[in-house]
N, C-alpha and C. Protein backbone atom coordinates (compact mmCIF):
# COMPACT_ATOMS: atom_id res chain seq x y z
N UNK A 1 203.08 63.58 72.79
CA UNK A 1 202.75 63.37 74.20
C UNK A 1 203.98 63.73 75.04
N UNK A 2 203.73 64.64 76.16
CA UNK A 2 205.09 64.82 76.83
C UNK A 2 205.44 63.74 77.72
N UNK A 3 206.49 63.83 78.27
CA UNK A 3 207.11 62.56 79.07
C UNK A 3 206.39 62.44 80.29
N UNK A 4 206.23 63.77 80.74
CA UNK A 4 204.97 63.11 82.11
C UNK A 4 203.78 62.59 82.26
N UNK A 5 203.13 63.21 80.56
CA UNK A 5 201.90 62.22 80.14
C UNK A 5 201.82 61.11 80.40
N UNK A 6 203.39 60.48 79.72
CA UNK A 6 203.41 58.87 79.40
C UNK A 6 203.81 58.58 80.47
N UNK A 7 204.14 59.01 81.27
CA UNK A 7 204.22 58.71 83.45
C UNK A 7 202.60 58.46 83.80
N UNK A 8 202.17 59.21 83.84
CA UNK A 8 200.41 59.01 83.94
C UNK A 8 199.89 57.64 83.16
N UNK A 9 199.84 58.28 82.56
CA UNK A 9 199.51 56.89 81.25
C UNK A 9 199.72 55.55 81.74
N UNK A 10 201.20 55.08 81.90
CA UNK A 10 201.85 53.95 82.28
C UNK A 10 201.55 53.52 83.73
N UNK A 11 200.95 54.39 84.69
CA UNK A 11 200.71 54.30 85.74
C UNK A 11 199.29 54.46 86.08
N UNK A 12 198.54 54.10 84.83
CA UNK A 12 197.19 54.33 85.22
C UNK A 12 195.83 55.39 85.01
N UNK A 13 196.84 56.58 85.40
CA UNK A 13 196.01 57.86 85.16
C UNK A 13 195.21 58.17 84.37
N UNK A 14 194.12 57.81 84.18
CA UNK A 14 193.04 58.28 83.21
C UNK A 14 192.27 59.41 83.00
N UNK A 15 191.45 59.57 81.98
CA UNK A 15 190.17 61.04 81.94
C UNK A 15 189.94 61.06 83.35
N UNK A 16 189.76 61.90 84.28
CA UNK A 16 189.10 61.71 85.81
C UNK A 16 187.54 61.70 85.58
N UNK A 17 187.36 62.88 84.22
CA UNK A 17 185.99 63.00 83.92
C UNK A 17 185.50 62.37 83.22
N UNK A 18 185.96 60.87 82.98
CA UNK A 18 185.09 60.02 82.27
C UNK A 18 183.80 59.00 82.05
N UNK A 19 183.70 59.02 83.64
CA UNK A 19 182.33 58.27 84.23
C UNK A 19 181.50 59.45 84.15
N UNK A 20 181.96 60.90 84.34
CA UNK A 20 181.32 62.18 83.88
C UNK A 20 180.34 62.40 82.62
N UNK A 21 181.70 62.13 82.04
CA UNK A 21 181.06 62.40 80.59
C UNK A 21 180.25 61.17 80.28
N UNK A 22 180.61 59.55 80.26
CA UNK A 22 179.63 58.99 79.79
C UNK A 22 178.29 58.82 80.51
N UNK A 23 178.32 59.41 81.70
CA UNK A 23 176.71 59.41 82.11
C UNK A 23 175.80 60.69 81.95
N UNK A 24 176.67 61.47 81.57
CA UNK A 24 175.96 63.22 80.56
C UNK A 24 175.82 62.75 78.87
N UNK A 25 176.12 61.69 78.67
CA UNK A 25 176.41 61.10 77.20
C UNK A 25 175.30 60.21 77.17
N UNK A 26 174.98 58.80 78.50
CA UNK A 26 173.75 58.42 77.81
C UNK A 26 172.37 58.66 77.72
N UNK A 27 171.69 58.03 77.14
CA UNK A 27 170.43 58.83 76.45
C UNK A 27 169.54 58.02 77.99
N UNK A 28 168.41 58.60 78.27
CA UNK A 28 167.77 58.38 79.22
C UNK A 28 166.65 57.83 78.88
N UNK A 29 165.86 56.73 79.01
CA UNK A 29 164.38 56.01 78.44
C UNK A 29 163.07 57.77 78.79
N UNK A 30 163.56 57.96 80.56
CA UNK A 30 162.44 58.95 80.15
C UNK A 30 163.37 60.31 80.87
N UNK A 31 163.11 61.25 79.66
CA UNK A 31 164.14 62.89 80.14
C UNK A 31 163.54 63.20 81.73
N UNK A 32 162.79 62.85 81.89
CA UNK A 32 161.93 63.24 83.47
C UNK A 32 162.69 62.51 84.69
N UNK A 33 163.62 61.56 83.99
CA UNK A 33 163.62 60.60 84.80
C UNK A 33 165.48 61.11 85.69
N UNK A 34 165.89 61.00 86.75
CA UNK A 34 166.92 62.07 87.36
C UNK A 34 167.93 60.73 86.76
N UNK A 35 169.14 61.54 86.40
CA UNK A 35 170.01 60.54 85.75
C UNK A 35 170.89 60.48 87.57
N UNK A 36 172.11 59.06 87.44
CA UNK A 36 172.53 59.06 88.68
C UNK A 36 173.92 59.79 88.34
N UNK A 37 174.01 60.44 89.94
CA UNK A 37 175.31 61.11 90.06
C UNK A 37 176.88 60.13 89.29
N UNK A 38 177.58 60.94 88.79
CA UNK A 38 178.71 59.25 88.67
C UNK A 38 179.45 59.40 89.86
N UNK A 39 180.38 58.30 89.80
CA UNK A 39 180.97 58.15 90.84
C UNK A 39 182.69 58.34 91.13
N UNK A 40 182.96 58.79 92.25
CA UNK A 40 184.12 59.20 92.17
C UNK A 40 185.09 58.20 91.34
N UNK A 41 185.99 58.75 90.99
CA UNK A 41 187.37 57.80 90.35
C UNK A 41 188.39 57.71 91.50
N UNK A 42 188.51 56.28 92.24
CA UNK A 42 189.43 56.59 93.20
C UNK A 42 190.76 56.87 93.13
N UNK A 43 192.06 57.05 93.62
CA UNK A 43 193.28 57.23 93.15
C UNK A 43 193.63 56.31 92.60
N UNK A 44 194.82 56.30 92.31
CA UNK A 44 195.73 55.77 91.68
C UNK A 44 196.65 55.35 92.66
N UNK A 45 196.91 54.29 93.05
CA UNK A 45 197.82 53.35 94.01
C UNK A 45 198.93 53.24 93.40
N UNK A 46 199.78 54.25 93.27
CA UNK A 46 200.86 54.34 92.44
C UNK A 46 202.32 53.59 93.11
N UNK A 47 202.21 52.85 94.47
CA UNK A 47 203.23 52.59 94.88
C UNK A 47 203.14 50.89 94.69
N UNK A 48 202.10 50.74 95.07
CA UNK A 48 201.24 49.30 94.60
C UNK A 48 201.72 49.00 93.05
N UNK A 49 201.53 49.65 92.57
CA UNK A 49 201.76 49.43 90.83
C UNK A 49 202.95 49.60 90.38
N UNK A 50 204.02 50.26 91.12
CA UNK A 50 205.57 50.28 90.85
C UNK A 50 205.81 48.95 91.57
N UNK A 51 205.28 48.69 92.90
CA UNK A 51 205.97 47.58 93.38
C UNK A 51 205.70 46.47 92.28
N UNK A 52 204.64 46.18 92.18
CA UNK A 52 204.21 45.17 91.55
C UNK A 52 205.23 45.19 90.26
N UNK A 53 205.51 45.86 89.55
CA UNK A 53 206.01 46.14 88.03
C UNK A 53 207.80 45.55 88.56
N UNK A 54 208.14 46.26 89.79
CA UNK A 54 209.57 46.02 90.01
C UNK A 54 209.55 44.93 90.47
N UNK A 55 208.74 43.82 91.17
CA UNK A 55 208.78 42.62 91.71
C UNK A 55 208.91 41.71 90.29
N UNK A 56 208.50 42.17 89.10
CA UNK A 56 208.86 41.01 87.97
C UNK A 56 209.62 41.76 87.16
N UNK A 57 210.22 42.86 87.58
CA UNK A 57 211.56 43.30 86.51
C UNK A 57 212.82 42.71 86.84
N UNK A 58 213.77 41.68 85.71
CA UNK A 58 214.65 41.64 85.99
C UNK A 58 215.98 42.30 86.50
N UNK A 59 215.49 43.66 86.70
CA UNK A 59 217.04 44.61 87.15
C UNK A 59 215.87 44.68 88.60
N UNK A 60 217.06 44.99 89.28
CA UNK A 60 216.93 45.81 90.84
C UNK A 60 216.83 47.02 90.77
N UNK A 61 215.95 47.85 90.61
CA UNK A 61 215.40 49.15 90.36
C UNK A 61 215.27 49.79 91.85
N UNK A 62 215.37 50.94 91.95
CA UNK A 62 215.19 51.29 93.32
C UNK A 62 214.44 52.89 92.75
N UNK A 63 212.86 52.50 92.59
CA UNK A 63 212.60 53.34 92.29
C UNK A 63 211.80 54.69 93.16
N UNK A 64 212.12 54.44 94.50
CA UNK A 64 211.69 55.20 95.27
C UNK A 64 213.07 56.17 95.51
N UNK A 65 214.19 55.79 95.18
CA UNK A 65 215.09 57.32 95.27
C UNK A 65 215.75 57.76 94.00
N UNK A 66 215.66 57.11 92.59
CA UNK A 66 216.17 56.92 91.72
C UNK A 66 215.25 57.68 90.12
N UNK A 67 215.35 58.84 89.95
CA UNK A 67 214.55 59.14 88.79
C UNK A 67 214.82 57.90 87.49
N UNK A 68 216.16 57.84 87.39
CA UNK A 68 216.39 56.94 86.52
C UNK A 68 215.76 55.76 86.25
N UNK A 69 215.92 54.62 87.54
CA UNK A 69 215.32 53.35 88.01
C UNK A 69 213.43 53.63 87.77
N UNK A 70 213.12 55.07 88.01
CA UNK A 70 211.28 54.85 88.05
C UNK A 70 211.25 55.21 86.46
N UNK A 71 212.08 56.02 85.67
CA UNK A 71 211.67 55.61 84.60
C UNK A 71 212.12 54.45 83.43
N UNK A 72 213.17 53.87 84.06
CA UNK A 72 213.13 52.53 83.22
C UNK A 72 211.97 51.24 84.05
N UNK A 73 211.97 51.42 84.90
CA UNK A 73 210.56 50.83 85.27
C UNK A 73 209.41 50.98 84.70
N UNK A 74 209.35 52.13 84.23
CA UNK A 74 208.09 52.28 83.60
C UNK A 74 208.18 52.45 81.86
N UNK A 75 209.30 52.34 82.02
CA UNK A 75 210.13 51.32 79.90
C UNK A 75 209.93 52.95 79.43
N UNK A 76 210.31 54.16 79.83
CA UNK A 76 210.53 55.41 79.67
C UNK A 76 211.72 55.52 79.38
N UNK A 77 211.94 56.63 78.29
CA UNK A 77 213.89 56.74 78.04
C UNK A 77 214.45 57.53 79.35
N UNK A 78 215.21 56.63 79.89
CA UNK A 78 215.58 57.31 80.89
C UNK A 78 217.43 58.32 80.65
N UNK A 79 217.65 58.43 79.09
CA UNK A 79 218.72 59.02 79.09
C UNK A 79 218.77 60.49 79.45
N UNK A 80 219.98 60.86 79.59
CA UNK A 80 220.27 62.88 80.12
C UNK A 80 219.12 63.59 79.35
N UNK A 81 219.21 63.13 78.19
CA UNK A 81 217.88 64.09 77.34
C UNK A 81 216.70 64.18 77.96
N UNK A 82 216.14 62.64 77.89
CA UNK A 82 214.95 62.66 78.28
C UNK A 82 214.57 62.94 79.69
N UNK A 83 215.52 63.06 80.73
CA UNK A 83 215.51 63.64 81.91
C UNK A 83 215.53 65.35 81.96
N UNK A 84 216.60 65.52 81.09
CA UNK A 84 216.43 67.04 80.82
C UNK A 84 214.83 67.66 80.63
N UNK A 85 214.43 67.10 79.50
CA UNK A 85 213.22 67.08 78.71
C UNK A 85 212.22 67.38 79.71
N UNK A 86 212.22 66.11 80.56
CA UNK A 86 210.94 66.10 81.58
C UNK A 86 211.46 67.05 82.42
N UNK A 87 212.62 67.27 83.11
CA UNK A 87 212.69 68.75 84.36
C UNK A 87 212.31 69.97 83.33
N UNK A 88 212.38 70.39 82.29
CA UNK A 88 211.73 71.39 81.43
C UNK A 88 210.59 71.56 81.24
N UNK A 89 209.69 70.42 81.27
CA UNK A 89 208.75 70.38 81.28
C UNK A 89 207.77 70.63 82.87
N UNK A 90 208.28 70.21 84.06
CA UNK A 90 208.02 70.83 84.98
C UNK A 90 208.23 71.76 85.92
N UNK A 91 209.50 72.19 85.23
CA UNK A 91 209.84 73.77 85.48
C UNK A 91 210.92 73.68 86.63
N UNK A 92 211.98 72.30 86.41
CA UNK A 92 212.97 72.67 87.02
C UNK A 92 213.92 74.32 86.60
N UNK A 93 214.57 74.61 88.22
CA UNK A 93 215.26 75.44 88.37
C UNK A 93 216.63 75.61 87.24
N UNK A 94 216.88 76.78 86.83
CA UNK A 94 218.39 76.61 85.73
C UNK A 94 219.57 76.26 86.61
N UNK A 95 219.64 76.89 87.78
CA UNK A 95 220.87 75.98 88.44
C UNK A 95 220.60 74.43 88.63
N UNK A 96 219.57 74.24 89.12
CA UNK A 96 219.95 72.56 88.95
C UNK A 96 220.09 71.89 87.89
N UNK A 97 219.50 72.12 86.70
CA UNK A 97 219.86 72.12 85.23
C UNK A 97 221.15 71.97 84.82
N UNK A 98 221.94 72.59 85.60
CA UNK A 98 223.37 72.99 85.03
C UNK A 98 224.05 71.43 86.15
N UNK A 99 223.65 70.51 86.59
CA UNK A 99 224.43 69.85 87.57
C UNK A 99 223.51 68.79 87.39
N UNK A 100 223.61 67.55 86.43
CA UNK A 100 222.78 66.25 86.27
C UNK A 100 222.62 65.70 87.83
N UNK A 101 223.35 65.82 88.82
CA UNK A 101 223.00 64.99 90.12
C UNK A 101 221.70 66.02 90.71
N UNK A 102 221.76 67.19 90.48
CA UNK A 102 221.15 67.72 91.86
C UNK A 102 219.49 67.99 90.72
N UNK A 103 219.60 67.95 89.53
CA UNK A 103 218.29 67.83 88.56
C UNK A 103 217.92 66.50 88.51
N UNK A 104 218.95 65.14 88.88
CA UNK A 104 217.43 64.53 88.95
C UNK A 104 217.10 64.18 90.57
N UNK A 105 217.62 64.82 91.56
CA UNK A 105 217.13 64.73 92.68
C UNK A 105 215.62 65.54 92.72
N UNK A 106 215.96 66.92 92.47
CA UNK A 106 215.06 67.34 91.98
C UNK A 106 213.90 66.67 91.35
N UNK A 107 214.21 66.26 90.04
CA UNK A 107 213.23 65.54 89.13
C UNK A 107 212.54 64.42 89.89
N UNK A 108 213.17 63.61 90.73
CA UNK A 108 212.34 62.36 91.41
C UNK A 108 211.39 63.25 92.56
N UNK A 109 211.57 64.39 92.84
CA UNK A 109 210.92 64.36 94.29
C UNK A 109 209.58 65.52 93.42
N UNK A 110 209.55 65.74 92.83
CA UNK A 110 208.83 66.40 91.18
C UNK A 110 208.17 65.83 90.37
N UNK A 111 208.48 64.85 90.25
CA UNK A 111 207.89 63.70 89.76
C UNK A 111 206.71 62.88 90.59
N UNK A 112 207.19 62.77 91.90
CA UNK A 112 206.14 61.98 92.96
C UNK A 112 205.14 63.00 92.98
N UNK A 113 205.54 64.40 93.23
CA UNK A 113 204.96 65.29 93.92
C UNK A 113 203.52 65.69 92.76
N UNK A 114 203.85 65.76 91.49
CA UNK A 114 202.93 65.60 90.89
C UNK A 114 202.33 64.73 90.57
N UNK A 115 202.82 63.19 90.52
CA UNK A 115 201.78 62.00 90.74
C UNK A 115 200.76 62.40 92.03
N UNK A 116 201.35 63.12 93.02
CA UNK A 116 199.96 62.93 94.13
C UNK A 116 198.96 64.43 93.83
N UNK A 117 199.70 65.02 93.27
CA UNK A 117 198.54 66.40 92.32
C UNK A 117 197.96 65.71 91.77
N UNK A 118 198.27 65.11 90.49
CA UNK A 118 196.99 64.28 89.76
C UNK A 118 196.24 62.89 90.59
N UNK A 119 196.21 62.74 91.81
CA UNK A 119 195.46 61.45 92.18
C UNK A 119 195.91 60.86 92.90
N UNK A 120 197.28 60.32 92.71
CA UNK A 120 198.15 59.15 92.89
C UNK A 120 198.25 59.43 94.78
N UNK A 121 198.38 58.31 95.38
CA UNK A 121 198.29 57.86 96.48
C UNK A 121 199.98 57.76 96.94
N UNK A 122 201.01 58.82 97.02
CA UNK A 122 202.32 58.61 97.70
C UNK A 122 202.31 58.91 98.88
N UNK A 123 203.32 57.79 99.46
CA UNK A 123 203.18 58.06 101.04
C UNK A 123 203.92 59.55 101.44
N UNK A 124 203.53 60.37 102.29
CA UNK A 124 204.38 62.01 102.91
C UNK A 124 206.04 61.06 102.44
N UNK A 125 206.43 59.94 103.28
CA UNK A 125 208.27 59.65 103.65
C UNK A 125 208.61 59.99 101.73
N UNK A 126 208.37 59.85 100.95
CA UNK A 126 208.57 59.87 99.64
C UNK A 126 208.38 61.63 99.11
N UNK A 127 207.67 62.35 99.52
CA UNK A 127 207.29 63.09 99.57
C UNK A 127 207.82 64.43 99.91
N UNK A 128 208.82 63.91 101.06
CA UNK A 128 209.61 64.94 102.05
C UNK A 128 210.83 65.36 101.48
């Protein structure tokens, strides 16, 4: 599983198509009969669910500017590797690569930016 999987994962993110599939999956009393549309999957309140997680973590996490802090919040290895790992995986730049401060600035604002691709509810100020 790659590291942004287990970002999803830990934060909620599920099949989107899974109320999909199990209502194309069950069997119908009569085939004539119109099966119901499913229903949307709403987002993912991803700021709601960090707060909540950092309100009973004993460290002071500041995980709205901190790649580090959002992934030990979310009990992710947050060492050089595994930061490396994940900007590779979303296609950080090789110059910022070469400079741990300016890759995980990068990486946090990369990180949000695809939580709100897959679903997730971040406010634009996080965003910018």
């Amino acid at each position: 599983m790659s590291i942004f999987s287990s970002i999803l994962s830990k934060l909620g993110f599920g099949n989107k198509n899974a109320a999909f599939d199990e209502a194309a999956a069950a069997p119908s009393a009569d085939s004539a009969a119109p099966v119901a549309a499913p229903t949307a999957i709403s987002s993912v309140d991803v700021v709601a669910k960090l707060e909540g997680m950092a309100s009973s973590n004993t460290e002071k996490l500041n995980w709205k500017a901190s790649i580090v802090d959002l992934m030990k919040l979310l009990g992710i290895d947050s060492s050089l590797t595994a930061r490396k790992e994940l900007a590779s995986e979303l296609g950080c730049p090789a110059d910022k690569m070469a400079d741990s401060a300016q890759m995980n600035m990068w990486l946090h604002k990369a990180v949000l930016q695809k939580l709100a691709e897959n679903g997730g509810n971040i406010p634009a100020e996080l965003l910018d």
